[in-house]
Protein backbone atom coordinates (compact mmCIF):
# COMPACT_ATOMS: atom_id res chain seq x y z
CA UNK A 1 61.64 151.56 0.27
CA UNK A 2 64.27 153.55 2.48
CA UNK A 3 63.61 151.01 5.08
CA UNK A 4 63.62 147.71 2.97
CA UNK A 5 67.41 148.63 1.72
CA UNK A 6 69.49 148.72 5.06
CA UNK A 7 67.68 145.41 5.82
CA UNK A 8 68.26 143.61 2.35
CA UNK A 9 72.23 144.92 3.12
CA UNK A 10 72.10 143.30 6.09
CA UNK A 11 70.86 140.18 4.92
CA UNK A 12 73.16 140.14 2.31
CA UNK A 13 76.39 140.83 4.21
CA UNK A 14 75.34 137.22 6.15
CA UNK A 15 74.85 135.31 3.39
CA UNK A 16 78.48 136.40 1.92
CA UNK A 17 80.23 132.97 1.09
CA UNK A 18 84.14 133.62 1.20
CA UNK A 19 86.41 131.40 -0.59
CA UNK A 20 88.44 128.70 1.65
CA UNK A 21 92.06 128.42 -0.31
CA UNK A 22 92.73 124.53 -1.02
CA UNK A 23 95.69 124.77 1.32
CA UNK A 24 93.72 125.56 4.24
CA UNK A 25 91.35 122.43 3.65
CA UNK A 26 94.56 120.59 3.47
CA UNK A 27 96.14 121.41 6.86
CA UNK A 28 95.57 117.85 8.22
CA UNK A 29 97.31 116.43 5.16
CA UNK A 30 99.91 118.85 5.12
CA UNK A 31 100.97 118.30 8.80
CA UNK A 32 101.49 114.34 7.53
CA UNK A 33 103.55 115.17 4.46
CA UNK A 34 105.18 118.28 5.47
CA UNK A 35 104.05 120.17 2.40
CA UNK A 36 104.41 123.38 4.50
CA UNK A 37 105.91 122.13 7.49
CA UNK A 38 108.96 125.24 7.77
CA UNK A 39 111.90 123.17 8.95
CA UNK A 40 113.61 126.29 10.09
CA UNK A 41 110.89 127.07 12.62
CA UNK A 42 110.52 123.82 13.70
CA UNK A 43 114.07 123.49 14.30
CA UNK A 44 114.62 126.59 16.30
CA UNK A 45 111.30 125.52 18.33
CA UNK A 46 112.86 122.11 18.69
CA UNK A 47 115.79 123.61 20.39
CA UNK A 48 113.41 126.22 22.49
CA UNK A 49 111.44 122.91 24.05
CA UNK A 50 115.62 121.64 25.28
CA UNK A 51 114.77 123.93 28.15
CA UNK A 52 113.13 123.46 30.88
CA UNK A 53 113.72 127.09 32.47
CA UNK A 54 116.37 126.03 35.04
CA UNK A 55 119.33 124.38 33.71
CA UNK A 56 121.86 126.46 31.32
CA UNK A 57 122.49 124.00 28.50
CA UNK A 58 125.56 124.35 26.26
CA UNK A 59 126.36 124.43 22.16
CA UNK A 60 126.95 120.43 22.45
CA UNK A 61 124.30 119.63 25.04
CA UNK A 62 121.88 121.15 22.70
CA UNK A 63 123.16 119.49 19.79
CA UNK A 64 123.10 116.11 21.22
CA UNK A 65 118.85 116.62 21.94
CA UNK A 66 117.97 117.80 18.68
CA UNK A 67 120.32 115.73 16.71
CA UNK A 68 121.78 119.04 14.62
CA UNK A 69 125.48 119.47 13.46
CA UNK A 70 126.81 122.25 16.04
CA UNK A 71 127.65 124.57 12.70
CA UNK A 72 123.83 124.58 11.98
CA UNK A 73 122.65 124.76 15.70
CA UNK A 74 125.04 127.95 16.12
CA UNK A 75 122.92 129.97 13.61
CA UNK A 76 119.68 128.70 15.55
CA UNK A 77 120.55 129.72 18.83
CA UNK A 78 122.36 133.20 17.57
CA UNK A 79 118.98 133.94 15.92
CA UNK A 80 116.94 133.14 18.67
CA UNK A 81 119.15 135.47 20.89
CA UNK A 82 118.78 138.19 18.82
CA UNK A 83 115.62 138.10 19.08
CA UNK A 84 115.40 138.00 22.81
CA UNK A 85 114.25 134.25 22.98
CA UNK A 86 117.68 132.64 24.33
CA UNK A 87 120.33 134.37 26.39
CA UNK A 88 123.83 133.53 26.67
CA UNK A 89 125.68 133.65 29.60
CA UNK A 90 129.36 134.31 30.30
CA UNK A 91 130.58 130.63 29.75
CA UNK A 92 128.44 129.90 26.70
CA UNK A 93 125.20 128.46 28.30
CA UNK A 94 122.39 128.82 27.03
CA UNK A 95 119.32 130.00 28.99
CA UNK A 96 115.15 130.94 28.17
CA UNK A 97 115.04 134.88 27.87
CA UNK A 98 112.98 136.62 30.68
CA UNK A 99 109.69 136.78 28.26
CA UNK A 100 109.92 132.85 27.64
CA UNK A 101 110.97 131.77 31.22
CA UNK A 102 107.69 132.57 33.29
CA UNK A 103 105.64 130.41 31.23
CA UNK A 104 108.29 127.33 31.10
CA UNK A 105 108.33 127.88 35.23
CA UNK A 106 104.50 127.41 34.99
CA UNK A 107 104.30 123.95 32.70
CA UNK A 108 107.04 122.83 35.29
CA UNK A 109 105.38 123.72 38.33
CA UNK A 110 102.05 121.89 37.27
CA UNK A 111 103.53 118.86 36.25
CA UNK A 112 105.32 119.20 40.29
CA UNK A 113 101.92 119.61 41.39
CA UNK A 114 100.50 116.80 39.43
CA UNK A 115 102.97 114.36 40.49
CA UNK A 116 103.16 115.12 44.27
CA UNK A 117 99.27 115.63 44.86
CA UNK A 118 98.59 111.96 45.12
CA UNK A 119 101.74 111.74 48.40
CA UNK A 120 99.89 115.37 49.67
CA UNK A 121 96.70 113.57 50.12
CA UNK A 122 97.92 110.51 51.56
CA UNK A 123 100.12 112.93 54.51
CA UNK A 124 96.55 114.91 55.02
CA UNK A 125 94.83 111.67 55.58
CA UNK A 126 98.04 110.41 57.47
CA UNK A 127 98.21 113.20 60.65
CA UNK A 128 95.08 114.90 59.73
CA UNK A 129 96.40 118.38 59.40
CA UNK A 130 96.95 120.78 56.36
CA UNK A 131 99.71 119.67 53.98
CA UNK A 132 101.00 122.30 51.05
CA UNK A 133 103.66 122.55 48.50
CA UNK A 134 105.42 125.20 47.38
CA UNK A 135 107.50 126.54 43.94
CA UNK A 136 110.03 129.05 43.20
CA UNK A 137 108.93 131.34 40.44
CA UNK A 138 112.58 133.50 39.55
CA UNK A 139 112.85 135.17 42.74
CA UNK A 140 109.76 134.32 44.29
CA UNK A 141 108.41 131.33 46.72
CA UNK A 142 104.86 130.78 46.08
CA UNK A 143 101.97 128.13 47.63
CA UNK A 144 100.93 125.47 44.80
CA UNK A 145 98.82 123.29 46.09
CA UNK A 146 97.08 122.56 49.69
CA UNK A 147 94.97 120.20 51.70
CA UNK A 148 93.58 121.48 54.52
CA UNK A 149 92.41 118.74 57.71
CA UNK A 150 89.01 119.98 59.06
CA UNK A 151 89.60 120.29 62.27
CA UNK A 152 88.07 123.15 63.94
CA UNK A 153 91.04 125.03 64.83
CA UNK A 154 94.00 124.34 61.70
CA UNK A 155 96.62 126.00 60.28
CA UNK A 156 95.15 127.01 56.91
CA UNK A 157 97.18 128.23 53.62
CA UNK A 158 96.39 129.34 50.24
CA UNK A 159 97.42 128.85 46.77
CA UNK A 160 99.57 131.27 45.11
CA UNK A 161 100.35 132.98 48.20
CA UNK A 162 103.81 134.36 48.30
CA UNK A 163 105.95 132.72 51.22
CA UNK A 164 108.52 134.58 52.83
CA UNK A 165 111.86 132.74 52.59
CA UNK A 166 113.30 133.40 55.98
CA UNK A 167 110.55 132.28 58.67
CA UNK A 168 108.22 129.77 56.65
CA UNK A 169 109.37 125.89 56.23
CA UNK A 170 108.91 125.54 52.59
CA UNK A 171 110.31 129.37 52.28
CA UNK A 172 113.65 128.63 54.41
CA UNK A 173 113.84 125.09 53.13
CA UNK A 174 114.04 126.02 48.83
CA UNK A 175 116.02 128.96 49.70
CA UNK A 176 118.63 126.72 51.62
CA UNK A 177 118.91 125.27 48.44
CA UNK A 178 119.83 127.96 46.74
CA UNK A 179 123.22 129.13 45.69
CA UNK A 180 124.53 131.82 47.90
CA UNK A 181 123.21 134.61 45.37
CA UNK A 182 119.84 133.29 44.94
CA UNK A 183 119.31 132.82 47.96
CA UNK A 184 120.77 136.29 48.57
CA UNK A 185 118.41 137.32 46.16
CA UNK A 186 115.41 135.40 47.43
CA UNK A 187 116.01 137.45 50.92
CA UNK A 188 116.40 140.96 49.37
CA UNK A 189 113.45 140.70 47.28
CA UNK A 190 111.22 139.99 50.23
CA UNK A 191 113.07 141.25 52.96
CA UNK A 192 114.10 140.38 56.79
CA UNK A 193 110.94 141.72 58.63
CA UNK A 194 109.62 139.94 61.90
CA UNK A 195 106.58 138.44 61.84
CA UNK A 196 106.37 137.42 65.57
CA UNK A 197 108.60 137.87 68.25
CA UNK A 198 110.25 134.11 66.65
CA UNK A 199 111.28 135.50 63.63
CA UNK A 200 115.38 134.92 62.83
CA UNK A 201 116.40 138.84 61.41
CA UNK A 202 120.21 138.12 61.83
CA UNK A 203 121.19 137.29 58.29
CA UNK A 204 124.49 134.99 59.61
CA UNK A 205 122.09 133.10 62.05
CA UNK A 206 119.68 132.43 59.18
CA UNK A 207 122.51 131.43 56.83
CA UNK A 208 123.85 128.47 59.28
CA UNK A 209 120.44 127.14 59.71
CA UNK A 210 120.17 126.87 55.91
CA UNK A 211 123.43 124.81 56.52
CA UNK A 212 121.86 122.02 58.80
CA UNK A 213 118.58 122.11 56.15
CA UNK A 214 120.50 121.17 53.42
CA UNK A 215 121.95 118.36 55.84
CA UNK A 216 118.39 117.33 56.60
CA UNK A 217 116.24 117.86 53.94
CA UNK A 218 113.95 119.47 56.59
CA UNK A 219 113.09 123.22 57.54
CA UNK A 220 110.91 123.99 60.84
CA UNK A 221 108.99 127.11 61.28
CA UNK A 222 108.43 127.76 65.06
CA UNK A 223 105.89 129.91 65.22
CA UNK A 224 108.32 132.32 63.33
CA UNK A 225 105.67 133.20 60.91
CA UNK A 226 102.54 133.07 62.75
CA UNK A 227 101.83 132.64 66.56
CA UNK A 228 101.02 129.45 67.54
CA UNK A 229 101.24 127.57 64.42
CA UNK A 230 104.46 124.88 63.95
CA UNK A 231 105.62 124.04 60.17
CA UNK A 232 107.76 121.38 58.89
CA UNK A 233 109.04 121.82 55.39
CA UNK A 234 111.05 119.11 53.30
CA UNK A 235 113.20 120.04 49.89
CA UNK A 236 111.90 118.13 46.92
CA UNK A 237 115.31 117.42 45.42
CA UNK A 238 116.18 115.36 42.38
CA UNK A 239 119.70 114.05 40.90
CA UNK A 240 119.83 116.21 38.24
CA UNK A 241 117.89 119.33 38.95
CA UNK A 242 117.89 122.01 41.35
CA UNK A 243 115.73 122.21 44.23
CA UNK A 244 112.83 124.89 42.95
CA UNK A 245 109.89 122.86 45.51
CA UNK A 246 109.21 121.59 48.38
CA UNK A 247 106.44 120.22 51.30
CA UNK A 248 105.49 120.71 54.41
CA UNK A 249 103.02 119.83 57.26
CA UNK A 250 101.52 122.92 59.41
CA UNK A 251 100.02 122.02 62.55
CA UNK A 252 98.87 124.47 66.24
CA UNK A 253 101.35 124.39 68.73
CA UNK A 254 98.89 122.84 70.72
CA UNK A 255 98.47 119.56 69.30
CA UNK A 256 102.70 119.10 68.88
CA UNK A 257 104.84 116.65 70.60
CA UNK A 258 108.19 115.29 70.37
CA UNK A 259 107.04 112.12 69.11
CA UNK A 260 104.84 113.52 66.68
CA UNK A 261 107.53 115.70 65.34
CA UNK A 262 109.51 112.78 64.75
CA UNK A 263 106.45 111.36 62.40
CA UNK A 264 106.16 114.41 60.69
CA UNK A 265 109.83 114.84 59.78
CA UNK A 266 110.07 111.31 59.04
CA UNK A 267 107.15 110.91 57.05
CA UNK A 268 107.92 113.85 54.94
CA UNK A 269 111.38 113.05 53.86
CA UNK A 270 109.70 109.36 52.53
CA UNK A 271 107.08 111.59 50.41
CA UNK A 272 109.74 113.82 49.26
CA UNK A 273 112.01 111.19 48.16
CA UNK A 274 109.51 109.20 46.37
CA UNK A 275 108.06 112.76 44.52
CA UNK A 276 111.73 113.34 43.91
CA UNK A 277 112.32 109.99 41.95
CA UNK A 278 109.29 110.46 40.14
CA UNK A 279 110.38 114.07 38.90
CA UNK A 280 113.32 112.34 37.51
CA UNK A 281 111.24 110.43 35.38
CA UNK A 282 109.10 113.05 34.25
């Protein structure tokens, strides 16, 4: 009998219906006719999904997306800052806090990736070498995507690898685009160390090749981050946005020539235009 009474327990605890409140079978329903549908929270998540992590948006731009008298949107955003969702800056922007930002910077860099993986493939199949693209993540540069060619000897990349910004293409070319305290930024946090004997260390040399890149469009890593290996990198810029991705083809030295270059650069501003205009859709 000692035995039998642990087990019947047991049994018992399985067999344990619990009550499901009539709201909760309701949730479909209530999502239609706003029974409990909080407008408050909905409102101040409205105004959260205004961001998309890179533009400071003011009290009226704000109130012209989610369609709220600026008296009422006030009170939104000062609650949200007090509790560390929103941060204001000097001039009265609006910005995602720190603990929101990171994932907004994800969503945005897969729907980047989504869009320009279709012109990534078509460059791979174009030259037959490995084609990448890149995103800036706060203060970071990292790989996003990549198609390597499979020829024997290839320059080879992988995603989420952290470029450095002032001897890789895609590196140089989204810091370029930078404003002079990002991009300050960008340098500090990674630093100015050679990789070969290629490798541009003077800060004020760097700093007027960023100027002819954002004349371009195009970075070129000469065998600045790895010996023997040639990079071209183009800025994926938009009308409205800044430039937070970008490109690039990696071939050996070995199989480079003038005319080739030419391609490459050429071919690369066409995909990064046409990505561009398509971001501006999104």
């Amino acid at each position: 009998m000692r035995n039998e009474t642990p087990q019947r327990s047991a049994v018992a605890e399985k067999t344990v219906r619990r009550r499901v409140p009539k709201w909760a079978m309701q949730s479909g329903k209530a999502s239609t006719d706003g029974q409990y549908y909080l407008r408050t929270i909905g409102r101040a998540l409205e105004v959260l999904n205004c961001f998309d992590g890179q533009i400071p948006l003011s009290l009226k731009d704000i109130s012209a997306r989610v369609k709220l008298p600026e008296s009422s949107l006030f009170r939104v955003l000062l609650t949200l800052e007090k509790h560390k969702y929103l941060h204001q800056h000097h001039d009265g922007t609006y910005q995602l806090a720190p603990k929101l930002i990171f994932g907004w910077l994800v969503q945005a860099a897969d729907r980047v990736r989504a869009i320009a993986r279709p012109e990534i493939e078509r460059l791979a199949r174009t030259f037959d070498e490995t084609v990448s693209a890149s995103y800036l993540f706060d203060d970071r540069i990292h790989v996003l995507d990549c198609v390597e060619t499979f020829h024997e000897i290839r320059m080879t990349n992988k995603i989420g690898r952290v470029l450095p910004p002032h001897c890789s293409a895609m590196g140089k070319v989204i810091t370029a685009f930078q404003d002079r305290h990002q991009a300050d930024r960008i340098l500090e946090v990674y630093g100015l160390a050679p990789r070969t004997e290629h490798t541009i260390v003077d800060r004020h040399k760097l700093f007027t090749e960023f100027e002819e890149t954002r004349r371009t469009g195009i970075s070129v890593d000469r065998e600045e981050s790895i010996r023997g290996g040639i990079c071209f990198g183009a800025a994926l810029r938009t009308k409205t946005k800044p430039v937070v991705a970008a490109i690039s083809i990696s071939t050996p030295a070995i199989r480079m020539s003038a005319q080739l270059e030419k391609q490459i650069k050429a071919a690369l501003l066409e995909s990064a235009s046409s990505i561009g205009s398509l971001l501006d859709q999104a």
